[in-house]
Structures are given as structure tokens and as C-alpha cells.
PDB file of N, CA and C in Angstrom:
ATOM      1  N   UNK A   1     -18.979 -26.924  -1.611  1.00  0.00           N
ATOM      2  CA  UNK A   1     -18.485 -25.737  -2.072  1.00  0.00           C
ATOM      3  C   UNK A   1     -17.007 -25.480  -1.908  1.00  0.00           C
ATOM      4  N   UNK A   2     -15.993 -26.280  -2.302  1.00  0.00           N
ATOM      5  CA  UNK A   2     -14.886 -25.912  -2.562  1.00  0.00           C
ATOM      6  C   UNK A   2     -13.984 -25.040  -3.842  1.00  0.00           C
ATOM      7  N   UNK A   3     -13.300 -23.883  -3.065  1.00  0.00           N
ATOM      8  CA  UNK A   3     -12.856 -23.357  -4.152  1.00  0.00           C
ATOM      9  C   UNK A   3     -11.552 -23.669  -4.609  1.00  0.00           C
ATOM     10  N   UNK A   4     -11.717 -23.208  -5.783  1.00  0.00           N
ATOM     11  CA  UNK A   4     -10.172 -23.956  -6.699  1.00  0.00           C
ATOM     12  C   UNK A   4      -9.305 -22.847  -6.243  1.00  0.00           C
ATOM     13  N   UNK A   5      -7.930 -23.196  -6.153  1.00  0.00           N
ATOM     14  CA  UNK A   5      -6.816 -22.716  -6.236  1.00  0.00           C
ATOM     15  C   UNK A   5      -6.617 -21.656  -7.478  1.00  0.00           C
ATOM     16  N   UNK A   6      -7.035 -21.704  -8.941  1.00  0.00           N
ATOM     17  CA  UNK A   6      -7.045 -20.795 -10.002  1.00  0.00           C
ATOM     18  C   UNK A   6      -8.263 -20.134  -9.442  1.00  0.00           C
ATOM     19  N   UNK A   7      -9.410 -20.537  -8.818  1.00  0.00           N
ATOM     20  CA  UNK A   7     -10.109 -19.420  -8.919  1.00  0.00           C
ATOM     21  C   UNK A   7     -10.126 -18.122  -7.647  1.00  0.00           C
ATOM     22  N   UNK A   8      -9.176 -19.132  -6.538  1.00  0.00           N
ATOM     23  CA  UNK A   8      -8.934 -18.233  -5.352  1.00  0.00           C
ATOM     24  C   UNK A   8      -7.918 -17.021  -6.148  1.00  0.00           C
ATOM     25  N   UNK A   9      -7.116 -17.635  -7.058  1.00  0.00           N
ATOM     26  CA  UNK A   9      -5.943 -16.626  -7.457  1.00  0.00           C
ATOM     27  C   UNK A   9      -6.673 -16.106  -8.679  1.00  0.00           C
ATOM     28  N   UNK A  10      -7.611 -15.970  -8.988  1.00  0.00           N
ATOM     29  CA  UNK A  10      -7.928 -14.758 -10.198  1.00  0.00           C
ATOM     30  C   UNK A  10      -8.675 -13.791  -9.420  1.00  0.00           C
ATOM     31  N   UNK A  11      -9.607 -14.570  -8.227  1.00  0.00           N
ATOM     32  CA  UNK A  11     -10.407 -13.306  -7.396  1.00  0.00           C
ATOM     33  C   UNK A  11      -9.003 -12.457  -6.374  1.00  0.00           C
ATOM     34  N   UNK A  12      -8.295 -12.841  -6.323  1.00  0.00           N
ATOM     35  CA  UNK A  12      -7.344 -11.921  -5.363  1.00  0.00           C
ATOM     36  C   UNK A  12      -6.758 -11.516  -6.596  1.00  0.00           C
ATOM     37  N   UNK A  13      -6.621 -11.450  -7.802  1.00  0.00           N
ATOM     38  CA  UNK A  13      -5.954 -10.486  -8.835  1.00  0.00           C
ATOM     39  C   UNK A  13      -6.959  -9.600  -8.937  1.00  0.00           C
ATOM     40  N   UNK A  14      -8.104  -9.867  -9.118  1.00  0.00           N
ATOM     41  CA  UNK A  14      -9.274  -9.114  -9.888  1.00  0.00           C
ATOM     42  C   UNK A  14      -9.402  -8.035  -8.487  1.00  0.00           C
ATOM     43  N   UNK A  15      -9.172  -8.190  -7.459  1.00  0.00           N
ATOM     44  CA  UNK A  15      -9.293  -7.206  -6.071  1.00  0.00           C
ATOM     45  C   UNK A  15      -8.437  -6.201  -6.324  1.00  0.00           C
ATOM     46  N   UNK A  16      -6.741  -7.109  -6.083  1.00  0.00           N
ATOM     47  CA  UNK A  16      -5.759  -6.226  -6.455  1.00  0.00           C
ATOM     48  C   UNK A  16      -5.718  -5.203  -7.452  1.00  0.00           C
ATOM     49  N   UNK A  17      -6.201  -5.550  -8.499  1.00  0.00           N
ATOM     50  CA  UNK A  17      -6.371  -4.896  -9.814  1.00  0.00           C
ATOM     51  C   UNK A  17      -7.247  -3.744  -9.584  1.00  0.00           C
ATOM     52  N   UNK A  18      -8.605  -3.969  -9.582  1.00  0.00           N
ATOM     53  CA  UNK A  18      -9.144  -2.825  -8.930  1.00  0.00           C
ATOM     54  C   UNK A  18      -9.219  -2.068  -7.582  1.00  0.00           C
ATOM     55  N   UNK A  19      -8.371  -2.041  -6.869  1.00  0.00           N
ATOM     56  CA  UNK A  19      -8.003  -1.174  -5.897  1.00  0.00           C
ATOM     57  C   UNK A  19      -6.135  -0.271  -6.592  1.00  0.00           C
ATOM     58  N   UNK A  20      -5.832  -0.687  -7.485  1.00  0.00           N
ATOM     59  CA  UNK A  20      -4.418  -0.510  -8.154  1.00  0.00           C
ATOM     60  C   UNK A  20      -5.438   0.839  -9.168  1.00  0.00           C
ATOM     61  N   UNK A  21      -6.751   0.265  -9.799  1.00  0.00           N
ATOM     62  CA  UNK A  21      -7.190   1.386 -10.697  1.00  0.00           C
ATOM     63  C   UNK A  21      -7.622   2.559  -9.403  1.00  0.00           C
ATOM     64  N   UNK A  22      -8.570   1.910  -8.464  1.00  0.00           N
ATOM     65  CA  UNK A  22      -9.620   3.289  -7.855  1.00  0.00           C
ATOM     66  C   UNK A  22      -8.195   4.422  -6.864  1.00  0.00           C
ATOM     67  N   UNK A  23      -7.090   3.606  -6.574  1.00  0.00           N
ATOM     68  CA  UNK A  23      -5.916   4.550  -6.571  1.00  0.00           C
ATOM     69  C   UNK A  23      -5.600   5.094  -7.208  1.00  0.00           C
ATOM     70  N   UNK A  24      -5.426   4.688  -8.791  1.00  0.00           N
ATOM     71  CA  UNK A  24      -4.868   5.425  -9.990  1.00  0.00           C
ATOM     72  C   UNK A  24      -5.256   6.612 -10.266  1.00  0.00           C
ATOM     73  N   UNK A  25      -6.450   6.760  -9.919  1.00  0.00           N
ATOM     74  CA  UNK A  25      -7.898   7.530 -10.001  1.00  0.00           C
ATOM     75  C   UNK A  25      -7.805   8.159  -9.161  1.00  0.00           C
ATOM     76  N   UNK A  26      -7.238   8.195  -7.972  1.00  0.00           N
ATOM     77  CA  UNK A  26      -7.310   9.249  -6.909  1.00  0.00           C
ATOM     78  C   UNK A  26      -7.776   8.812  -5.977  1.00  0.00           C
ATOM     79  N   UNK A  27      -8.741   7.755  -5.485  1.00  0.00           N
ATOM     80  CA  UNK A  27      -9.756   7.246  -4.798  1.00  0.00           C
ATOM     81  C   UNK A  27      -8.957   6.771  -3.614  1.00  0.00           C
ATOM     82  N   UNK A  28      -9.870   6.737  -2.385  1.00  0.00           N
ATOM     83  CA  UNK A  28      -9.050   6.432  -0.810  1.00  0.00           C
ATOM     84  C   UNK A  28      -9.748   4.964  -0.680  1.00  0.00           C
ATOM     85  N   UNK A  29      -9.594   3.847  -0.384  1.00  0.00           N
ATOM     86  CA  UNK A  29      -9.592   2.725  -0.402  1.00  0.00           C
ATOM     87  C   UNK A  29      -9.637   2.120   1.281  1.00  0.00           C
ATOM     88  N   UNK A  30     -10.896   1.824   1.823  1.00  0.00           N
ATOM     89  CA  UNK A  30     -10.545   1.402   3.108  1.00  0.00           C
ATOM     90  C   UNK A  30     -11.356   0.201   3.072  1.00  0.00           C
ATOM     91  N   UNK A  31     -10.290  -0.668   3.850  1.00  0.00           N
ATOM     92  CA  UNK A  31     -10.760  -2.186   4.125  1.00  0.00           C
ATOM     93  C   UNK A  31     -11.340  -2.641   5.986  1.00  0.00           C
ATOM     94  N   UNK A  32     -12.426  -2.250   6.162  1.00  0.00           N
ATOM     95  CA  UNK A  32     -12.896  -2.450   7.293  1.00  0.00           C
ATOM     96  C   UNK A  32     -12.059  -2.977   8.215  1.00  0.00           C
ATOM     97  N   UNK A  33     -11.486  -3.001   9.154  1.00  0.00           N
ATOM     98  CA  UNK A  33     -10.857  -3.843  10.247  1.00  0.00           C
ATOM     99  C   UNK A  33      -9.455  -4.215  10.360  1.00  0.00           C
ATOM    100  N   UNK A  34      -8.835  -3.493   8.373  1.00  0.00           N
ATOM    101  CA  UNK A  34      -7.937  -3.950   8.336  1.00  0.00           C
ATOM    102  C   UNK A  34      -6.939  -2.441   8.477  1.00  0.00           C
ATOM    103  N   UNK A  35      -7.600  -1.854   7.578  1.00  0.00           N
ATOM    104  CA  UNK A  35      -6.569  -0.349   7.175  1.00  0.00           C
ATOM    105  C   UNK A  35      -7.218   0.197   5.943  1.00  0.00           C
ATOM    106  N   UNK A  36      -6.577   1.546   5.733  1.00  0.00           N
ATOM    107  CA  UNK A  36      -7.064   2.120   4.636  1.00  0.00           C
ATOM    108  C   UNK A  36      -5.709   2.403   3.500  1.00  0.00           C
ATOM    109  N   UNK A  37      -5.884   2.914   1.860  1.00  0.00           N
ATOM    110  CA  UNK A  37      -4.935   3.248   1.557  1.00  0.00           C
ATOM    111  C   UNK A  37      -4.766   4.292   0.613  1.00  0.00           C
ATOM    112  N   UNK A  38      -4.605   5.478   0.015  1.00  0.00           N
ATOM    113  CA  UNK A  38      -4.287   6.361   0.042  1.00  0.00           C
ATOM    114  C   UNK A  38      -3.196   7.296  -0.647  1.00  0.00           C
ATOM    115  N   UNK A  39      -3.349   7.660  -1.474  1.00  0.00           N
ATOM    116  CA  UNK A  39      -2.212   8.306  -2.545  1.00  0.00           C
ATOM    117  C   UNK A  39      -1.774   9.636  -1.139  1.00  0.00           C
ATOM    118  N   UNK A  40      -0.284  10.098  -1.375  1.00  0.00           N
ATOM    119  CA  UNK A  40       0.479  11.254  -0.479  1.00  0.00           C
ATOM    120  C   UNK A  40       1.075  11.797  -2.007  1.00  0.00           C
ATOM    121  N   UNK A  41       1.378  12.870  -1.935  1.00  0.00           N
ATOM    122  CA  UNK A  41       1.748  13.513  -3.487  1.00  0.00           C
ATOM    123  C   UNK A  41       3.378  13.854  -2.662  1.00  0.00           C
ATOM    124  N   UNK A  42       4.680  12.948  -3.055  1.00  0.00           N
ATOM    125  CA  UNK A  42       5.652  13.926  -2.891  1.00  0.00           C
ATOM    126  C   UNK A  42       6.360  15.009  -3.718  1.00  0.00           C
ATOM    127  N   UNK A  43       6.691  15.694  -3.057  1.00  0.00           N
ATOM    128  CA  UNK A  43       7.529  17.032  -3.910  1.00  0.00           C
ATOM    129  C   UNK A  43       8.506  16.707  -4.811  1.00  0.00           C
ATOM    130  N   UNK A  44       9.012  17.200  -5.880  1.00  0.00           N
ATOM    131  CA  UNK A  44      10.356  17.549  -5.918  1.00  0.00           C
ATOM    132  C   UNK A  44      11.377  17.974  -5.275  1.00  0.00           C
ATOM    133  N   UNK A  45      12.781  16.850  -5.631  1.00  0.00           N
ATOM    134  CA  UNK A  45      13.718  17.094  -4.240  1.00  0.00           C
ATOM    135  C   UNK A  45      14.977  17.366  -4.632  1.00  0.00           C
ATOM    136  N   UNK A  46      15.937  17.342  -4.365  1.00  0.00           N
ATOM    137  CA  UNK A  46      17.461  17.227  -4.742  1.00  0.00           C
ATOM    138  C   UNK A  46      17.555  16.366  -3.538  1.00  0.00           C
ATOM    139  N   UNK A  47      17.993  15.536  -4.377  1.00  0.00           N
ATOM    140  CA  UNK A  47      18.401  13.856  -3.984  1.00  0.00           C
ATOM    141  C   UNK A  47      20.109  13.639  -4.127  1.00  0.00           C
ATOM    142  N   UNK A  48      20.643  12.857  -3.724  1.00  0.00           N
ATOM    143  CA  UNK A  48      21.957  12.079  -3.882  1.00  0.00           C
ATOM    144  C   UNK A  48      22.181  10.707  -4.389  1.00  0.00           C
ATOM    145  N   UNK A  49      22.726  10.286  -5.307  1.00  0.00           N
ATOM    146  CA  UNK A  49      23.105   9.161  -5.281  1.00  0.00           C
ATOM    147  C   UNK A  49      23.921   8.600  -4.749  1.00  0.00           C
ATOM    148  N   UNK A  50      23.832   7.681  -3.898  1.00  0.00           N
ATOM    149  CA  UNK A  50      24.836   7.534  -2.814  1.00  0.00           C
ATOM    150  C   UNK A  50      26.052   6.694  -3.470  1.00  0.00           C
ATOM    151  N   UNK A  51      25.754   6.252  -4.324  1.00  0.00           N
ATOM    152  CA  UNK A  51      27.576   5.426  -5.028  1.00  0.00           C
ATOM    153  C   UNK A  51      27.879   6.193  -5.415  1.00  0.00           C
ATOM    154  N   UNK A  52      27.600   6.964  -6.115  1.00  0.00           N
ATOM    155  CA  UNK A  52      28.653   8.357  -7.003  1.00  0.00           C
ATOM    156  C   UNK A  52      28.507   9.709  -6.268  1.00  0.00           C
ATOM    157  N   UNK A  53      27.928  10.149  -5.668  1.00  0.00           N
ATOM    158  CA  UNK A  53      27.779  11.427  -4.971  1.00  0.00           C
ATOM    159  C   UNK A  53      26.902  12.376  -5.760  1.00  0.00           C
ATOM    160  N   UNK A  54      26.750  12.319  -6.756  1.00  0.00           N
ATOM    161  CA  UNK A  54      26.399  13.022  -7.429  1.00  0.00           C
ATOM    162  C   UNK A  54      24.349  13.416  -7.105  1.00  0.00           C
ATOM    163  N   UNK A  55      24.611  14.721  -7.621  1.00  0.00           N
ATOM    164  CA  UNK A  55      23.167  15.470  -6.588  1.00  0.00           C
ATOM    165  C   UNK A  55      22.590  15.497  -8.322  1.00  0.00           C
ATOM    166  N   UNK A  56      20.660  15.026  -8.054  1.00  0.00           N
ATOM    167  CA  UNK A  56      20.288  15.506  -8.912  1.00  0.00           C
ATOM    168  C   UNK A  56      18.905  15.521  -8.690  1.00  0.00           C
ATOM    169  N   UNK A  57      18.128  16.443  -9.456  1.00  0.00           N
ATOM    170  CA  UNK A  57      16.837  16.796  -8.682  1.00  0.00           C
ATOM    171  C   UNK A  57      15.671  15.418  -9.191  1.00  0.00           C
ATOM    172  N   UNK A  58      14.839  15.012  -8.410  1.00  0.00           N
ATOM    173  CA  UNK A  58      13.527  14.045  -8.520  1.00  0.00           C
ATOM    174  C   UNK A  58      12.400  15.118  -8.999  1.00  0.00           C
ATOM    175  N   UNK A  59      11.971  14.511  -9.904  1.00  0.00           N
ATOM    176  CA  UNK A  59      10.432  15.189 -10.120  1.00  0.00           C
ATOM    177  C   UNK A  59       9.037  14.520  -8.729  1.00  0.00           C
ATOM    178  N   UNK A  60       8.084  15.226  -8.795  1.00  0.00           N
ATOM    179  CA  UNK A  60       7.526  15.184  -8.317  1.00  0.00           C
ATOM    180  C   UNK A  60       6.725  13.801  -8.475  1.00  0.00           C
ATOM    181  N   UNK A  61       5.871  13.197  -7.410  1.00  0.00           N
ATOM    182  CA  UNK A  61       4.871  11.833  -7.276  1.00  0.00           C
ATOM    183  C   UNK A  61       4.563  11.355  -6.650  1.00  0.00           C
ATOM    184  N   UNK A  62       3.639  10.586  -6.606  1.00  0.00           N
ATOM    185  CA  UNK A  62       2.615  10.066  -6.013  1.00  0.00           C
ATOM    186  C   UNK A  62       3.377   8.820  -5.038  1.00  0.00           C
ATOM    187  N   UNK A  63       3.212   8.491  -3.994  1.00  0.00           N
ATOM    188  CA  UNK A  63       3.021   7.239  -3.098  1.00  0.00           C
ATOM    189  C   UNK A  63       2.196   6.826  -2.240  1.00  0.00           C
ATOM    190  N   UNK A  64       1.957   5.685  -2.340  1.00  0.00           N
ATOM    191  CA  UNK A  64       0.810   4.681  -1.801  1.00  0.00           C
ATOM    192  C   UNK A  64       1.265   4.872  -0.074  1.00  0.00           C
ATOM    193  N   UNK A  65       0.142   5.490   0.859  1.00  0.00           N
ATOM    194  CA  UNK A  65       0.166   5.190   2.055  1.00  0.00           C
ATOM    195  C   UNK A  65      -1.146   4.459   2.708  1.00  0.00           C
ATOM    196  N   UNK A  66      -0.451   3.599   3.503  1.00  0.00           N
ATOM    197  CA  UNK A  66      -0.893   2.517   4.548  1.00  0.00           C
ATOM    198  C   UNK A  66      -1.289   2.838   5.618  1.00  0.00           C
ATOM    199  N   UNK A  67      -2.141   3.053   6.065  1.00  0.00           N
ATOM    200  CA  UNK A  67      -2.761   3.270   7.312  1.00  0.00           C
ATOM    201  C   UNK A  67      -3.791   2.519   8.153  1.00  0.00           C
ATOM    202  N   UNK A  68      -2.510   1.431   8.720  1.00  0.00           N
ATOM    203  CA  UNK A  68      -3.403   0.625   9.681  1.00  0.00           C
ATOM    204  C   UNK A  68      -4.701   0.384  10.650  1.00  0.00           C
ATOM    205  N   UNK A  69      -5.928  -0.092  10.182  1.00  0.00           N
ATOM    206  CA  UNK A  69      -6.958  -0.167  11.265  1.00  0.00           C
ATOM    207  C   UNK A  69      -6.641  -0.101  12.364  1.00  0.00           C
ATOM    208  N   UNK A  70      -7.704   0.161  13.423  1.00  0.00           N
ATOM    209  CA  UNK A  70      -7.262  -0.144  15.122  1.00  0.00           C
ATOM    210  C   UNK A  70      -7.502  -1.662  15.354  1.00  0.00           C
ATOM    211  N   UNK A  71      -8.373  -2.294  14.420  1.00  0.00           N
ATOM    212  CA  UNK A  71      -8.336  -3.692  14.708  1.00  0.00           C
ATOM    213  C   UNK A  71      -6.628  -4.564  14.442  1.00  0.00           C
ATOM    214  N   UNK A  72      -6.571  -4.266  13.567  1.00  0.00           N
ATOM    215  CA  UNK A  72      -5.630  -4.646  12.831  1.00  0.00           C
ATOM    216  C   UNK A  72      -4.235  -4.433  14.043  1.00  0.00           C
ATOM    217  N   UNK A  73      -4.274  -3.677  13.908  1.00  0.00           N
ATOM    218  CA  UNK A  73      -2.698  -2.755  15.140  1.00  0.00           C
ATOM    219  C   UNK A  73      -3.106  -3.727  16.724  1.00  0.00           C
ATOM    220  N   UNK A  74      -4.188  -4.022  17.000  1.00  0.00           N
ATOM    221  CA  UNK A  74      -4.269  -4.332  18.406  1.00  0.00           C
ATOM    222  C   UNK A  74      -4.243  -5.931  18.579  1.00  0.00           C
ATOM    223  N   UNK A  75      -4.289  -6.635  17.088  1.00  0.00           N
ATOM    224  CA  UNK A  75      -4.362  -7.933  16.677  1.00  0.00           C
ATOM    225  C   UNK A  75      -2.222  -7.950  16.915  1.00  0.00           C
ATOM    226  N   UNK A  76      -1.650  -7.170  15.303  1.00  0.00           N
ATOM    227  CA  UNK A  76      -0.235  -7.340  15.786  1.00  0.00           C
ATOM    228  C   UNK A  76       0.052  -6.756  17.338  1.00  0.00           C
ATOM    229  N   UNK A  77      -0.375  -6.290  17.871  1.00  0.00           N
ATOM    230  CA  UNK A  77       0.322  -5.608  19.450  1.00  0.00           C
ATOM    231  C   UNK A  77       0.001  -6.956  20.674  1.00  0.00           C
ATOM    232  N   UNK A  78      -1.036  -7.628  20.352  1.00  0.00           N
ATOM    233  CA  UNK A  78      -1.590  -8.838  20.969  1.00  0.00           C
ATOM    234  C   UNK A  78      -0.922 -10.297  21.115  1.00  0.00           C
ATOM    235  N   UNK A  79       0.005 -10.253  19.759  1.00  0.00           N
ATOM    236  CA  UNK A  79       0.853 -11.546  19.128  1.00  0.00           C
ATOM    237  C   UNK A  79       1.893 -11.227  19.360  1.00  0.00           C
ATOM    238  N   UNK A  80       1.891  -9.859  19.121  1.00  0.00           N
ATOM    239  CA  UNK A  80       4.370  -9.728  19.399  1.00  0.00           C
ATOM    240  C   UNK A  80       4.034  -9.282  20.887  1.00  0.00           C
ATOM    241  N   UNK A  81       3.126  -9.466  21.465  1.00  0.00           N
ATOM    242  CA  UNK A  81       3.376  -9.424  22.868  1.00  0.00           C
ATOM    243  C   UNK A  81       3.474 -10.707  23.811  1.00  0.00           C
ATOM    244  N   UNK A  82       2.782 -11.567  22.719  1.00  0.00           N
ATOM    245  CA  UNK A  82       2.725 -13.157  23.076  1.00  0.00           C
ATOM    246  C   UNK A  82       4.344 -13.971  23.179  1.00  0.00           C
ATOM    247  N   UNK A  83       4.597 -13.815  21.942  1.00  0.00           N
ATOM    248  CA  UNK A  83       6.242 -14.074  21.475  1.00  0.00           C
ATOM    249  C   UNK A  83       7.153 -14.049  22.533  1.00  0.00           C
TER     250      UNK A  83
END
């Protein structure tokens, strides 16, 4: 039972892909052991562009938040403590 290289990389698209829709959708997404992930709605802001100075307002939207398992966090806290 060896898997191919094209077929390892269409099943990790076909994952990606649908966790990219059940976000799109609104949906909270948690991966057992690893983390969960999660639409945050930001506001509208008055922003700066920092090469020109110039102020201009952002509309409002959506960003993807990450929220690390406890497995996950105690795995990296375990290794950069090794280092």
C-alpha cells in the first residue's frame, strides 16, 4: 500500500479546499490535537499608509484565526525547550 506523491498532493488539496469552503460559510473548523480555526469579523478603520502618509479608511472583514490545541502548544513548548 504505497501512496503516490500526486495522490498524497490532491488529498491535501481536496482537505485544504474544503476547510477554505466550510470557512467561507461561516463554519468553525477544529482539528483534534492540533487547533481549531475560525473566522474574527474586523471593523472598519482609518488606516495609514506608511510610504505616503496618507490616512484612508478600510472597509470592514473577515480574518482567519488560529487557535492552537493544548496538544499541539505542549509538543512546540517540549522541543524549543530541548534546543
Amino acid at each position: 500500500g504505497n501512496i503516490t506523491y500526486k495522490l498524497m498532493c490532491d488529498s491535501v488539496k481536496h482537505i485544504i479546499d474544503s476547510m477554505s469552503c466550510a470557512l467561507g460559510s461561516g463554519a468553525r473548523i477544529e482539528v483534534r490535537d492540533f487547533g481549531s480555526f475560525a473566522l474574527r469579523s474586523r471593523p472598519p478603520r482609518l488606516a495609514r499608509n506608511p510610504k505616503t502618509g496618507v490616512t484612508l479608511h478600510t472597509s470592514s472583514k473577515y480574518a482567519v484565526h488560529f487557535k492552537p490545541g493544548k496538544e499541539l502548544k505542549e509538543k512546540v513548548n517540549a522541543n524549543s525547550q530541548a534546543a
